[in-house]
C-alpha atoms as a PDB file:
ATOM      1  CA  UNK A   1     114.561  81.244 124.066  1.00  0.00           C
ATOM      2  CA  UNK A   2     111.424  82.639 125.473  1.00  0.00           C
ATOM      3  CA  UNK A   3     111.305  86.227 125.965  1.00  0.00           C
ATOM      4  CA  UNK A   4     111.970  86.811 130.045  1.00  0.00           C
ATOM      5  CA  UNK A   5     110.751  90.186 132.227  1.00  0.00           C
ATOM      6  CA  UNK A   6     113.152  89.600 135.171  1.00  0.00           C
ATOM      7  CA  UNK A   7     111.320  90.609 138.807  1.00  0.00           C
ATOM      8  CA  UNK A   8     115.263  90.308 140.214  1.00  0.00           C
ATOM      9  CA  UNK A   9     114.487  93.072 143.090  1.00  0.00           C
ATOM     10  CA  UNK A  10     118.210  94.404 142.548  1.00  0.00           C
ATOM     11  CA  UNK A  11     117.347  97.747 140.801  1.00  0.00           C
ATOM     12  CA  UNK A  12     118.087 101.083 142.036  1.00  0.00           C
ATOM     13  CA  UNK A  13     115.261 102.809 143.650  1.00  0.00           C
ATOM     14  CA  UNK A  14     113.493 104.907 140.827  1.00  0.00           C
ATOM     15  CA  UNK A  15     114.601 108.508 140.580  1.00  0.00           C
ATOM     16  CA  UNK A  16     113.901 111.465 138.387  1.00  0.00           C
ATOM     17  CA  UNK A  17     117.791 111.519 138.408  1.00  0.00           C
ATOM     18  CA  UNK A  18     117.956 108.115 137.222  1.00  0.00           C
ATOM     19  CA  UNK A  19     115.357 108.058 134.247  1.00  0.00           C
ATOM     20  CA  UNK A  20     117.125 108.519 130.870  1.00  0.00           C
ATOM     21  CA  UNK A  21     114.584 111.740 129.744  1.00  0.00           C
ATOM     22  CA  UNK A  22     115.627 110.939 126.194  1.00  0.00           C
ATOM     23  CA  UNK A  23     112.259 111.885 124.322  1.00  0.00           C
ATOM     24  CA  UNK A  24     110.582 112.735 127.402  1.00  0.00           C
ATOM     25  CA  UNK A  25     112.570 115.808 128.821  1.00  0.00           C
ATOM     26  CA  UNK A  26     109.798 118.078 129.092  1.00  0.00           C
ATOM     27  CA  UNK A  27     107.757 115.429 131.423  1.00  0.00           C
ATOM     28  CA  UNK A  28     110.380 114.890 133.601  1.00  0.00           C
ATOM     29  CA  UNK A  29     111.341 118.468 133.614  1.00  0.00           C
ATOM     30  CA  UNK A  30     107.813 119.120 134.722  1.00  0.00           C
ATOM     31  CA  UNK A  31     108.207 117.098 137.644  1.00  0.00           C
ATOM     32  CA  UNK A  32     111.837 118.390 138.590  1.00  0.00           C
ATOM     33  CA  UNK A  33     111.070 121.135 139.057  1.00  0.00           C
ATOM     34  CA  UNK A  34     107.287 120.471 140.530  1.00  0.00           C
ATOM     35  CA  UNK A  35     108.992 118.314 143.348  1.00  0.00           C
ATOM     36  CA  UNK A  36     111.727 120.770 143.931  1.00  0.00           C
ATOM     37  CA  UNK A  37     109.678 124.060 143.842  1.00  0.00           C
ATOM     38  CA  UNK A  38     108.762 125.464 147.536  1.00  0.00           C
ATOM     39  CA  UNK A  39     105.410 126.447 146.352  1.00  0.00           C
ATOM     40  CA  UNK A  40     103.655 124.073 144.138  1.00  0.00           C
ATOM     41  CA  UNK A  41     101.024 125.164 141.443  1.00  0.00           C
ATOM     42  CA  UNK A  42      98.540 122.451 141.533  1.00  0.00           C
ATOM     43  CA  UNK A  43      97.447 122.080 138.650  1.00  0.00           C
ATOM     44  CA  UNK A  44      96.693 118.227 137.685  1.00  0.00           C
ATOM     45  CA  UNK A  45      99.044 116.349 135.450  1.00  0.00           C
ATOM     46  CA  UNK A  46      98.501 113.594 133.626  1.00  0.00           C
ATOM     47  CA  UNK A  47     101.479 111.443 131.864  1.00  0.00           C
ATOM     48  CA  UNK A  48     100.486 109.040 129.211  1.00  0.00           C
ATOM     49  CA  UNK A  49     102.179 106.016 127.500  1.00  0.00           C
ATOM     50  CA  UNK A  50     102.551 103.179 126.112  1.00  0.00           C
ATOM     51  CA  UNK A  51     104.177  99.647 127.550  1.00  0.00           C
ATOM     52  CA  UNK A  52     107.932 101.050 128.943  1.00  0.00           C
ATOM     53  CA  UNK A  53     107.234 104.542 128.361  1.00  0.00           C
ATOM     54  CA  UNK A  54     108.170 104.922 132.314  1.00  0.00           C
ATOM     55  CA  UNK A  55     105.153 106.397 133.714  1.00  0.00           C
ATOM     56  CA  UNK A  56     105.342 103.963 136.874  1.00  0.00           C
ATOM     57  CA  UNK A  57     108.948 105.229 136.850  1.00  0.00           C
ATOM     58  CA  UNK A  58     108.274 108.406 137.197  1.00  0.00           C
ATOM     59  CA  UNK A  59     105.571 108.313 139.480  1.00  0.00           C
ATOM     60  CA  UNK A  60     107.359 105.932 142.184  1.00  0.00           C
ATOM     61  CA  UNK A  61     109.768 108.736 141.829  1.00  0.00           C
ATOM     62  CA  UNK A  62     107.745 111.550 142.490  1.00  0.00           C
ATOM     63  CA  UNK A  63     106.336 109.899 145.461  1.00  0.00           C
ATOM     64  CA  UNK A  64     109.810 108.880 146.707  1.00  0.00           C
ATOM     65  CA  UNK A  65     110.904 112.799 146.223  1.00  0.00           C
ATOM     66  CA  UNK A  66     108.380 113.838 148.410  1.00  0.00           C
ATOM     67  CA  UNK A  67     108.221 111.305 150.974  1.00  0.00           C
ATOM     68  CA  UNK A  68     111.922 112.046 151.305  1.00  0.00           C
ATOM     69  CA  UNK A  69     110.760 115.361 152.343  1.00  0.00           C
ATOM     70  CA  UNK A  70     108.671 114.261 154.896  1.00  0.00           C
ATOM     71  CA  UNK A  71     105.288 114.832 152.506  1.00  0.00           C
ATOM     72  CA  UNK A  72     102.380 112.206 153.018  1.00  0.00           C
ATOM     73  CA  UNK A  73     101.069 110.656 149.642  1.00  0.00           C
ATOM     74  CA  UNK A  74      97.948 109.549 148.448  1.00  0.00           C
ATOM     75  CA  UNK A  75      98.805 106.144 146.058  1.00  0.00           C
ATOM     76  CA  UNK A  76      96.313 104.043 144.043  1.00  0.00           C
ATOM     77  CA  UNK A  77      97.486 101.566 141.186  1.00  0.00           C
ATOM     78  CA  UNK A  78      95.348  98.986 139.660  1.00  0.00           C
ATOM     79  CA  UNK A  79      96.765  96.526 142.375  1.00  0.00           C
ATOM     80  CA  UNK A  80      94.932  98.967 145.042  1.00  0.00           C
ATOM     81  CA  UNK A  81      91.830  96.610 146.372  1.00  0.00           C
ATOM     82  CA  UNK A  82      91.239  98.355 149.760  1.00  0.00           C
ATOM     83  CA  UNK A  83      92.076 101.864 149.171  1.00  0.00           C
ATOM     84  CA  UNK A  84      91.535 104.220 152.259  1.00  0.00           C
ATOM     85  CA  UNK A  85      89.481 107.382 152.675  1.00  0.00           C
ATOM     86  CA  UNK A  86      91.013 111.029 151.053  1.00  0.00           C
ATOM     87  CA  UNK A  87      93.612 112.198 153.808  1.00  0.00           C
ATOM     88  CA  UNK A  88      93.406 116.129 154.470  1.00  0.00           C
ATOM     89  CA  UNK A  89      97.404 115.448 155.327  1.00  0.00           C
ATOM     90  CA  UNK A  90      98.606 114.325 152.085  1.00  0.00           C
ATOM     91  CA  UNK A  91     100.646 116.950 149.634  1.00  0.00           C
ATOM     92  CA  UNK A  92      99.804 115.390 146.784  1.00  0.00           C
ATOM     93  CA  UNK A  93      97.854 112.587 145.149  1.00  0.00           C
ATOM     94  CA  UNK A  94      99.401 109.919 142.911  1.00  0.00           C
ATOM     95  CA  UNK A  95      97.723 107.263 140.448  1.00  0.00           C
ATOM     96  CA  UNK A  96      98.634 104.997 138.256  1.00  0.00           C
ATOM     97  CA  UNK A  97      97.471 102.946 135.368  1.00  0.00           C
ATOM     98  CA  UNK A  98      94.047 104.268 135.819  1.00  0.00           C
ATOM     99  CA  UNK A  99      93.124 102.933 132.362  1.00  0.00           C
ATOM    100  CA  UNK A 100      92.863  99.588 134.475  1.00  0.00           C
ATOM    101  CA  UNK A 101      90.892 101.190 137.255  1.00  0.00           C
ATOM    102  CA  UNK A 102      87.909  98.776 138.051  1.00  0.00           C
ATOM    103  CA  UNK A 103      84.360 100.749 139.465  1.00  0.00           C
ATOM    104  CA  UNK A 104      85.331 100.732 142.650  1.00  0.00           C
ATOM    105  CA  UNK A 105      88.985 102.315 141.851  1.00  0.00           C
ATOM    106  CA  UNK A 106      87.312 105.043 139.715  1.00  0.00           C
ATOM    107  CA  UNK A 107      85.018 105.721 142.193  1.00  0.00           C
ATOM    108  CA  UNK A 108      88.074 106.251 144.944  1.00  0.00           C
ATOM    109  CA  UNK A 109      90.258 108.151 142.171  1.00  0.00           C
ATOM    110  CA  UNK A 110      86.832 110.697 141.510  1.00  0.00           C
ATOM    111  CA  UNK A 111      86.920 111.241 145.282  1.00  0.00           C
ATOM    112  CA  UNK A 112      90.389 111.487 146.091  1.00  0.00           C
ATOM    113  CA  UNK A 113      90.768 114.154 142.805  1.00  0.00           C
ATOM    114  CA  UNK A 114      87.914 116.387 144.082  1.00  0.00           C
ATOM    115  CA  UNK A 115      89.136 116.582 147.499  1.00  0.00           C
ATOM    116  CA  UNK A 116      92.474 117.267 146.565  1.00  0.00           C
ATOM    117  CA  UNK A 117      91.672 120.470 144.571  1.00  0.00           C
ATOM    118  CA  UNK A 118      88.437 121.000 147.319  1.00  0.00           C
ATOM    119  CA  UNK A 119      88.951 124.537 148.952  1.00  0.00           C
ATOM    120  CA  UNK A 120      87.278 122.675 152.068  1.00  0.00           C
ATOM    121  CA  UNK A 121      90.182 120.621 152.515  1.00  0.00           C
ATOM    122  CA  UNK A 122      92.316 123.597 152.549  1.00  0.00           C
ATOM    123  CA  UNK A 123      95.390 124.290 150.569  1.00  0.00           C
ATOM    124  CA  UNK A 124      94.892 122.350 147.064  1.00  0.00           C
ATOM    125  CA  UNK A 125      97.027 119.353 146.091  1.00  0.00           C
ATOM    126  CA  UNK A 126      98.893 118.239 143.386  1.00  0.00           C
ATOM    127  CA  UNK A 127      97.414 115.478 141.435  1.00  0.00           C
ATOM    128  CA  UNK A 128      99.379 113.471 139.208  1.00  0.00           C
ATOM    129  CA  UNK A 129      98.026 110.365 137.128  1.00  0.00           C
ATOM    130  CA  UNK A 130      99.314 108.069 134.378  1.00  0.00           C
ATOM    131  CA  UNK A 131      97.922 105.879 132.095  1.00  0.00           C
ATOM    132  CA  UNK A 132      98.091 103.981 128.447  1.00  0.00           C
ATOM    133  CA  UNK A 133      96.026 106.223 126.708  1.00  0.00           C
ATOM    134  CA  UNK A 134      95.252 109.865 126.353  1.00  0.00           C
ATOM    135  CA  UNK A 135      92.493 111.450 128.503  1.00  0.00           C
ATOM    136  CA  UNK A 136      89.730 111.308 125.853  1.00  0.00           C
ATOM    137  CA  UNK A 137      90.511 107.924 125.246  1.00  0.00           C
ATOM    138  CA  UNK A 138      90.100 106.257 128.624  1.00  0.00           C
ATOM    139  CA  UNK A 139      87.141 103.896 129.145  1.00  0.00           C
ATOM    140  CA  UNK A 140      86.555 105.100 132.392  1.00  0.00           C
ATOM    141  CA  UNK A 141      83.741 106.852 134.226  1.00  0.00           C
ATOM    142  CA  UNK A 142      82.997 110.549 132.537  1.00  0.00           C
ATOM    143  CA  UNK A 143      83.350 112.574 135.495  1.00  0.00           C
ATOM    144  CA  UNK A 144      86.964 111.240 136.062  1.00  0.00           C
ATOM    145  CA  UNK A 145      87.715 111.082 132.834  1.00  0.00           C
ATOM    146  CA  UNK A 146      87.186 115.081 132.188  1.00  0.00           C
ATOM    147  CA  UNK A 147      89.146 115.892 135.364  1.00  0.00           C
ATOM    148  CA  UNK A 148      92.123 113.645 134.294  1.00  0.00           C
ATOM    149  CA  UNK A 149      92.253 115.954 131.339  1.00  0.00           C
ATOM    150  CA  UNK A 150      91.893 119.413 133.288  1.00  0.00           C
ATOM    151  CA  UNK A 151      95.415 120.059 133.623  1.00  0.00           C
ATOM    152  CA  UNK A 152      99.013 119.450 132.262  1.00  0.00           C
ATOM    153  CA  UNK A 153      99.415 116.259 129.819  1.00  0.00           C
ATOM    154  CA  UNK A 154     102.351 115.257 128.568  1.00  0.00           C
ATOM    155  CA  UNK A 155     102.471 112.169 126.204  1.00  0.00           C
ATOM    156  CA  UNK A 156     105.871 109.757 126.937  1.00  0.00           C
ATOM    157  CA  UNK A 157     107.472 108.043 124.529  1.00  0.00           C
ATOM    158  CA  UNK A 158     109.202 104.880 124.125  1.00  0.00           C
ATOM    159  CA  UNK A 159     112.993 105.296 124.228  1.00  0.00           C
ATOM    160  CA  UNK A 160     114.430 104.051 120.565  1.00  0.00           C
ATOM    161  CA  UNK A 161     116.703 101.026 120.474  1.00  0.00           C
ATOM    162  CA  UNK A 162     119.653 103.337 120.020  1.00  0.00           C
ATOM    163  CA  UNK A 163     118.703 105.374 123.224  1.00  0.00           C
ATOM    164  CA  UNK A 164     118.121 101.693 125.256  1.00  0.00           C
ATOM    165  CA  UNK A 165     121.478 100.782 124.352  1.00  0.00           C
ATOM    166  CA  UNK A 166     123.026 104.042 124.931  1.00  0.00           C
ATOM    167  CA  UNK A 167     121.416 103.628 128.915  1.00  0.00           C
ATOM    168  CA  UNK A 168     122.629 100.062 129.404  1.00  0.00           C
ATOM    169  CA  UNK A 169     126.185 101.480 128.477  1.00  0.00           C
ATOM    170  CA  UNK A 170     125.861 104.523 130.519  1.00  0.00           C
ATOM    171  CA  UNK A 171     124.384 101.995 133.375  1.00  0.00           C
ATOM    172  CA  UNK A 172     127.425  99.879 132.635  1.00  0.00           C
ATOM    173  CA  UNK A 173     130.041 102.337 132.627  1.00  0.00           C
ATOM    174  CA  UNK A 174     129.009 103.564 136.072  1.00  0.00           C
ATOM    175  CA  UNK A 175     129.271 100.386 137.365  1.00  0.00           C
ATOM    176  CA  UNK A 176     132.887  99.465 135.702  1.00  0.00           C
ATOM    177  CA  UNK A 177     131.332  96.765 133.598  1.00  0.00           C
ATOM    178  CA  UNK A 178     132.146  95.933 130.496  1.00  0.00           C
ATOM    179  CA  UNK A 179     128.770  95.853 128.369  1.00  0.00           C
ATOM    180  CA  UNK A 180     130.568  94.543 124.780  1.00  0.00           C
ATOM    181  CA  UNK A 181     128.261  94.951 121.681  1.00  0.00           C
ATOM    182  CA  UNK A 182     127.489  91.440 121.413  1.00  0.00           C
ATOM    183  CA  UNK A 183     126.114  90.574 124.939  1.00  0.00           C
ATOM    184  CA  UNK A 184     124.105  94.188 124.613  1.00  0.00           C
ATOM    185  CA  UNK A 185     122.500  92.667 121.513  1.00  0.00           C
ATOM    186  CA  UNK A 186     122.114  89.204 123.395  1.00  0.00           C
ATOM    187  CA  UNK A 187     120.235  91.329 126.032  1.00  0.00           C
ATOM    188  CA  UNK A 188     118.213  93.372 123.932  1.00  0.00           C
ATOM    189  CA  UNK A 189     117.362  89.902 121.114  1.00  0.00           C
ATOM    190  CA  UNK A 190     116.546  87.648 124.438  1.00  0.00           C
ATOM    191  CA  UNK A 191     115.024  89.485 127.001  1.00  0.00           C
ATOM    192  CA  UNK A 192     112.612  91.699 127.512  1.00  0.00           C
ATOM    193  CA  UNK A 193     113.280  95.050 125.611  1.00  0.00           C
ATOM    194  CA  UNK A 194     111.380  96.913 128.533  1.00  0.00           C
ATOM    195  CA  UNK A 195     113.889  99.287 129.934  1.00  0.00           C
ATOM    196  CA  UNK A 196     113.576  98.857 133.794  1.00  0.00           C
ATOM    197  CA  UNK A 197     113.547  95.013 132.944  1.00  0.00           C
ATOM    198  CA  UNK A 198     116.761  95.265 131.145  1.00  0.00           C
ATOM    199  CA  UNK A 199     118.356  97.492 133.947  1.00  0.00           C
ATOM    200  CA  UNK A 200     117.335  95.188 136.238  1.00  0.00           C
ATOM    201  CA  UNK A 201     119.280  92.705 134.352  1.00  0.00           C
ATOM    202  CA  UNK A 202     122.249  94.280 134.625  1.00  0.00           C
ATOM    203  CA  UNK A 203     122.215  94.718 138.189  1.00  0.00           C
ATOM    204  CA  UNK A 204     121.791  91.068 138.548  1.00  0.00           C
ATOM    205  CA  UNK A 205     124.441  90.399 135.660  1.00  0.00           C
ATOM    206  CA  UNK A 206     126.817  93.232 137.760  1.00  0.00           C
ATOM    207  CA  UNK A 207     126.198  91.212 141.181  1.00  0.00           C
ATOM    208  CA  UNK A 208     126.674  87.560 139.330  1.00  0.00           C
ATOM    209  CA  UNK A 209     129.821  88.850 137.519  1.00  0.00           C
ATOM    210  CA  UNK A 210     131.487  89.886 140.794  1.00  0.00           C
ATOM    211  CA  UNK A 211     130.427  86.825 142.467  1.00  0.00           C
ATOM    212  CA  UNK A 212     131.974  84.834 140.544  1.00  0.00           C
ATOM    213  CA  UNK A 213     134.751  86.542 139.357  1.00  0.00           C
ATOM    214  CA  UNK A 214     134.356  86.664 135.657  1.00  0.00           C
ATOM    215  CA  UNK A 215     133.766  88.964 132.876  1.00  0.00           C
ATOM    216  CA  UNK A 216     130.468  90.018 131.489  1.00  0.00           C
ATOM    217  CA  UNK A 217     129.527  87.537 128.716  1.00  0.00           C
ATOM    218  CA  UNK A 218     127.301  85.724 126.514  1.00  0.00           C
ATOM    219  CA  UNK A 219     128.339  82.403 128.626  1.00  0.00           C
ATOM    220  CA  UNK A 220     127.773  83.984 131.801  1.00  0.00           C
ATOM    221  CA  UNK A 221     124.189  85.224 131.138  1.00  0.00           C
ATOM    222  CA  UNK A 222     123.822  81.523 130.235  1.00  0.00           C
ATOM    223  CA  UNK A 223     125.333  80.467 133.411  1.00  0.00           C
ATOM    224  CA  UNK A 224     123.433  83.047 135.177  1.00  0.00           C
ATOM    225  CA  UNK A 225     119.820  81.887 134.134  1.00  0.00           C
ATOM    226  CA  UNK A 226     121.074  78.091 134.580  1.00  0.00           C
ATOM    227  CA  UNK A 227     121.603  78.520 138.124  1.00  0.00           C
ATOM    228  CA  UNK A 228     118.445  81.175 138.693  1.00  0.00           C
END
């Protein structure tokens, strides 16, 4: 069986709460406490990581911290083709995957960064960007490049297989499911070993399981694809 990256649209709305710090305490430290602090040093950050490191993670939740206290938020993602203009109203600045920023992205991200720390625009803003490699390493434009590296960096790293299954059976547990050992190592063998994919799984799994009435196993992820 081919190996599958669910897009179920089930998972819990990302959180610094709800991302397993494992390796990557100190990052998510960092932003606890930036995105709880009343006055905000703003001094750039810059998370890299490889492929399920959690950097979007972390960044949706950043900007879901703040917009939950009624902050504004610059976003830009690779997926960002008509970006608008720096706002002098945002708190902070978010971007992501800027290793796969095309011109016209780096040219918005270079803009957006200087404004944010411009004493024209008044009070400076945060500025927090992720991407796949480490500042020196980024084929992008030089003058973004440098800034991207001006500040805090903190390098994520990919949570172990013991520390994926030790989430799935804390994610489990909290939902009163019963993860056994053998459909955990059906999940991890079959599917894609990306965590947020695999939690997403198990909401689906959680809501199929319920549905139908029966206990969480090998058979049911069968039946549960089968009738997808």
């Amino acid at each position: 069986m081919k190996q599958l990256a669910l897009d179920i649209g089930l998972a819990s709305r990302p959180t610094l709460a709800n991302f397993f710090a494992g390796p990557n305490a100190s990052a998510v430290n960092h932003l606890r406490l930036w995105t709880s602090s009343a006055q905000r040093a703003p001094v750039p950050s810059y998370l890299w990581g490889g492929p399920g490191s959690g950097k979007t993670h972390l960044l949706q939740a950043v900007h879901h911290a703040l917009q939950g206290q009624g902050a504004q938020v610059g976003w830009l993602d690779a997926h960002s083709m008509d970006p608008p203009d720096f706002n002098p109203d945002w708190a902070a600045v978010l971007m992501d995957d800027v290793h796969q920023y095309n011109p016209e992205q780096q040219h918005t991200a270079f803009n957006w960064f200087v404004n944010a720390l411009s004493p024209r625009m008044g009070l400076p803003r945060w500025v927090l960007a992720a991407g796949a490699l480490p500042p020196t390493d980024l084929k992008l434009r030089d003058d973004l490049r440098s800034r991207l590296g001006w500040g805090h960096i903190e390098a994520l790293q990919v949570l172990s297989e013991p520390e994926r299954r030790a989430v799935l059976r804390q994610a489990a547990d909290a939902r009163g499911l019963f993860l056994s050992d053998e459909v955990m190592a059906y999940m991890l063998k079959r599917f894609s070993r990306d965590l947020a994919s695999l939690m997403q799984l198990l909401d689906h799994l959680d809501h199929y399981a319920l549905q139908t009435q029966r206990a969480l196993t090998i058979p049911l992820v069968r039946a549960m694809l089968e009738n997808e």
